[in-house]
C-alpha atoms as a PDB file:
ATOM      1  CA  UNK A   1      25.080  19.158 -13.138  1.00  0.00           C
ATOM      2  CA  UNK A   2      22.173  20.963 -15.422  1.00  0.00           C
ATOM      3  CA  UNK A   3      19.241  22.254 -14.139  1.00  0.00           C
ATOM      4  CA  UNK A   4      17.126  19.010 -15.813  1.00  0.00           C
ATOM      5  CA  UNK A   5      19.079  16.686 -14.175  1.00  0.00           C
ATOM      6  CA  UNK A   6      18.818  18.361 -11.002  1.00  0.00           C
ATOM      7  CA  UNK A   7      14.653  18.540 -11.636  1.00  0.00           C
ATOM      8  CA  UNK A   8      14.967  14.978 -12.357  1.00  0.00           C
ATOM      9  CA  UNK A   9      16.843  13.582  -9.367  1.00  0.00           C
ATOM     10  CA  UNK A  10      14.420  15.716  -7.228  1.00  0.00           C
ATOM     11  CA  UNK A  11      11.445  14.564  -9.122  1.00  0.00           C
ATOM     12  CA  UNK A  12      12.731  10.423  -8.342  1.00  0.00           C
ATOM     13  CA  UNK A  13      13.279  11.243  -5.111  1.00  0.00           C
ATOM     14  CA  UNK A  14       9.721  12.726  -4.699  1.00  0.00           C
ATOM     15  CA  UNK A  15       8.650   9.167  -5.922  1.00  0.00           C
ATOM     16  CA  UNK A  16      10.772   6.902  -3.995  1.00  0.00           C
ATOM     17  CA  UNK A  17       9.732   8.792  -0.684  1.00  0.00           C
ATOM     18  CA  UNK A  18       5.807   8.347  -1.542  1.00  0.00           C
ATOM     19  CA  UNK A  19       6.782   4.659  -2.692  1.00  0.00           C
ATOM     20  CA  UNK A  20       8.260   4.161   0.690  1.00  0.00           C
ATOM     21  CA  UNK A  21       4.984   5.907   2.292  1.00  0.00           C
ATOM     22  CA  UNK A  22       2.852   3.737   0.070  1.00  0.00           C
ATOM     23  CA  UNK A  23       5.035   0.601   1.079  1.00  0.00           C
ATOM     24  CA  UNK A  24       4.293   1.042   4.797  1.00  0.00           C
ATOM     25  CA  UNK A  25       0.584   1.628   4.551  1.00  0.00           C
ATOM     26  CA  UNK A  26       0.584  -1.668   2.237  1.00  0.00           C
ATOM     27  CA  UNK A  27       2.459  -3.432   5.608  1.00  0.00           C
ATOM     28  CA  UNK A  28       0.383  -1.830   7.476  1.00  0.00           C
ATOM     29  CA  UNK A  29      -2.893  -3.758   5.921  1.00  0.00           C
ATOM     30  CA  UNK A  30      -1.222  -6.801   5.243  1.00  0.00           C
ATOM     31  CA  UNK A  31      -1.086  -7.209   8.842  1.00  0.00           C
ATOM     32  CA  UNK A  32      -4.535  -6.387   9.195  1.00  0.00           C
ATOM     33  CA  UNK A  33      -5.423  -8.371   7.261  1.00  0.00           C
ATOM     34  CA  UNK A  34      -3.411 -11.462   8.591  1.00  0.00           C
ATOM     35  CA  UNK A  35      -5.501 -10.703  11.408  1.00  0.00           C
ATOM     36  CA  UNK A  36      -8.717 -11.213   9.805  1.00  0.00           C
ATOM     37  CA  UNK A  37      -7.599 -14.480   7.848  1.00  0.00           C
ATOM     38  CA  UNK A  38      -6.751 -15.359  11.788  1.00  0.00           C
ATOM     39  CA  UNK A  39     -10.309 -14.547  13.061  1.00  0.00           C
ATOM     40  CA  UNK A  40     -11.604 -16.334  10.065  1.00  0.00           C
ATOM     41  CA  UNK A  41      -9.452 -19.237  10.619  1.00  0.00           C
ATOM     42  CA  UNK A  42     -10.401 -19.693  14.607  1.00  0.00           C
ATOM     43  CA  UNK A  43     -14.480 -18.968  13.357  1.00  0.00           C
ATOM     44  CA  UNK A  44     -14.770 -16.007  15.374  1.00  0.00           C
ATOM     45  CA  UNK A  45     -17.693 -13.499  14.789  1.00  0.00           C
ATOM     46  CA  UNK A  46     -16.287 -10.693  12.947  1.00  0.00           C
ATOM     47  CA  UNK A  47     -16.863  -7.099  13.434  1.00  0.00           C
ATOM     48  CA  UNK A  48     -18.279  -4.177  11.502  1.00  0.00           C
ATOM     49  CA  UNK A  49     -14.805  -2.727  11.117  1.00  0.00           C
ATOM     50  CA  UNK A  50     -14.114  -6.201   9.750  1.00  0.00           C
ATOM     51  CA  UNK A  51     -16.665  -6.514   7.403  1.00  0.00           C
ATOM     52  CA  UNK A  52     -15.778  -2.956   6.352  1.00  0.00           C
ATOM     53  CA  UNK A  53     -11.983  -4.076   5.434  1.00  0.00           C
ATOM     54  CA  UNK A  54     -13.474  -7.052   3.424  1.00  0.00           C
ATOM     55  CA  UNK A  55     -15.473  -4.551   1.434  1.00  0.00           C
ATOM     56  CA  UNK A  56     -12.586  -2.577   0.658  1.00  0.00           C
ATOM     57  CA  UNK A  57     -10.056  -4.816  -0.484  1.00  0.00           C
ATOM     58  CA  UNK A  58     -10.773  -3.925  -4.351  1.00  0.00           C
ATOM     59  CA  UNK A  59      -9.229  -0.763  -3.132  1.00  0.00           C
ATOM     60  CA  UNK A  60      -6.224  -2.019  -1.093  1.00  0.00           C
ATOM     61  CA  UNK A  61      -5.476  -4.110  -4.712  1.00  0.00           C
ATOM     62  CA  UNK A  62      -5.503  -1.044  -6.501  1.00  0.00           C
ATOM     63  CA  UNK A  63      -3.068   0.818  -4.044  1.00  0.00           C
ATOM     64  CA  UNK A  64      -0.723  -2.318  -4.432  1.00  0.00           C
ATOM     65  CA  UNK A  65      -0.918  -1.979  -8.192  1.00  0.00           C
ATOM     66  CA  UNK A  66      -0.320   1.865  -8.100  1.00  0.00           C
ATOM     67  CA  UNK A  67       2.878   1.042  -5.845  1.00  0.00           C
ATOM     68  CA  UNK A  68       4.002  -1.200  -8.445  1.00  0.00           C
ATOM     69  CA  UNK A  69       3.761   0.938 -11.092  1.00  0.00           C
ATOM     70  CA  UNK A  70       5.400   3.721  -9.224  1.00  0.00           C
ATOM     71  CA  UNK A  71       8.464   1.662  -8.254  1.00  0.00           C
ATOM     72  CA  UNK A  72       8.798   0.411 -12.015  1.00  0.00           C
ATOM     73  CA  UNK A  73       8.955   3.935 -12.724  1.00  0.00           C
ATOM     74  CA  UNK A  74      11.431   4.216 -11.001  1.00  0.00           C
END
């Protein structure tokens, strides 16, 4: 096996690990945010930390997009 190969196995490798890292985070906020479509659902008053997860879900669709890319990549 050449040493390019070998550089290039590592270098998928390197991405499939952070794709897995990337894939639990995105579980991670999927479920909160099942929980705040459940608050929202049952009209409950929501919280600061709520309203703060609302305001960054431009960001959580960008991560999702990244991950996307990265596993296409792949």
């Amino acid at each position: 096996m050449s040493t390019e190969q070998k550089s290039l196995e590592a270098a998928q490798q390197l991405k499939l690990i952070e794709v897995q890292n990337q894939q639990a985070k995105l579980k991670e906020l999927q479920a909160d945010l099942e929980k705040l479509n459940a608050k929202i659902n049952q009209h409950e008053k929501l919280s600061p930390e709520d309203t703060k997860f609302i305001s960054n879900l431009g960001w959580l669709s960008a991560l999702s997009v990244s991950v996307a890319t990265m596993v296409a990549s792949l």
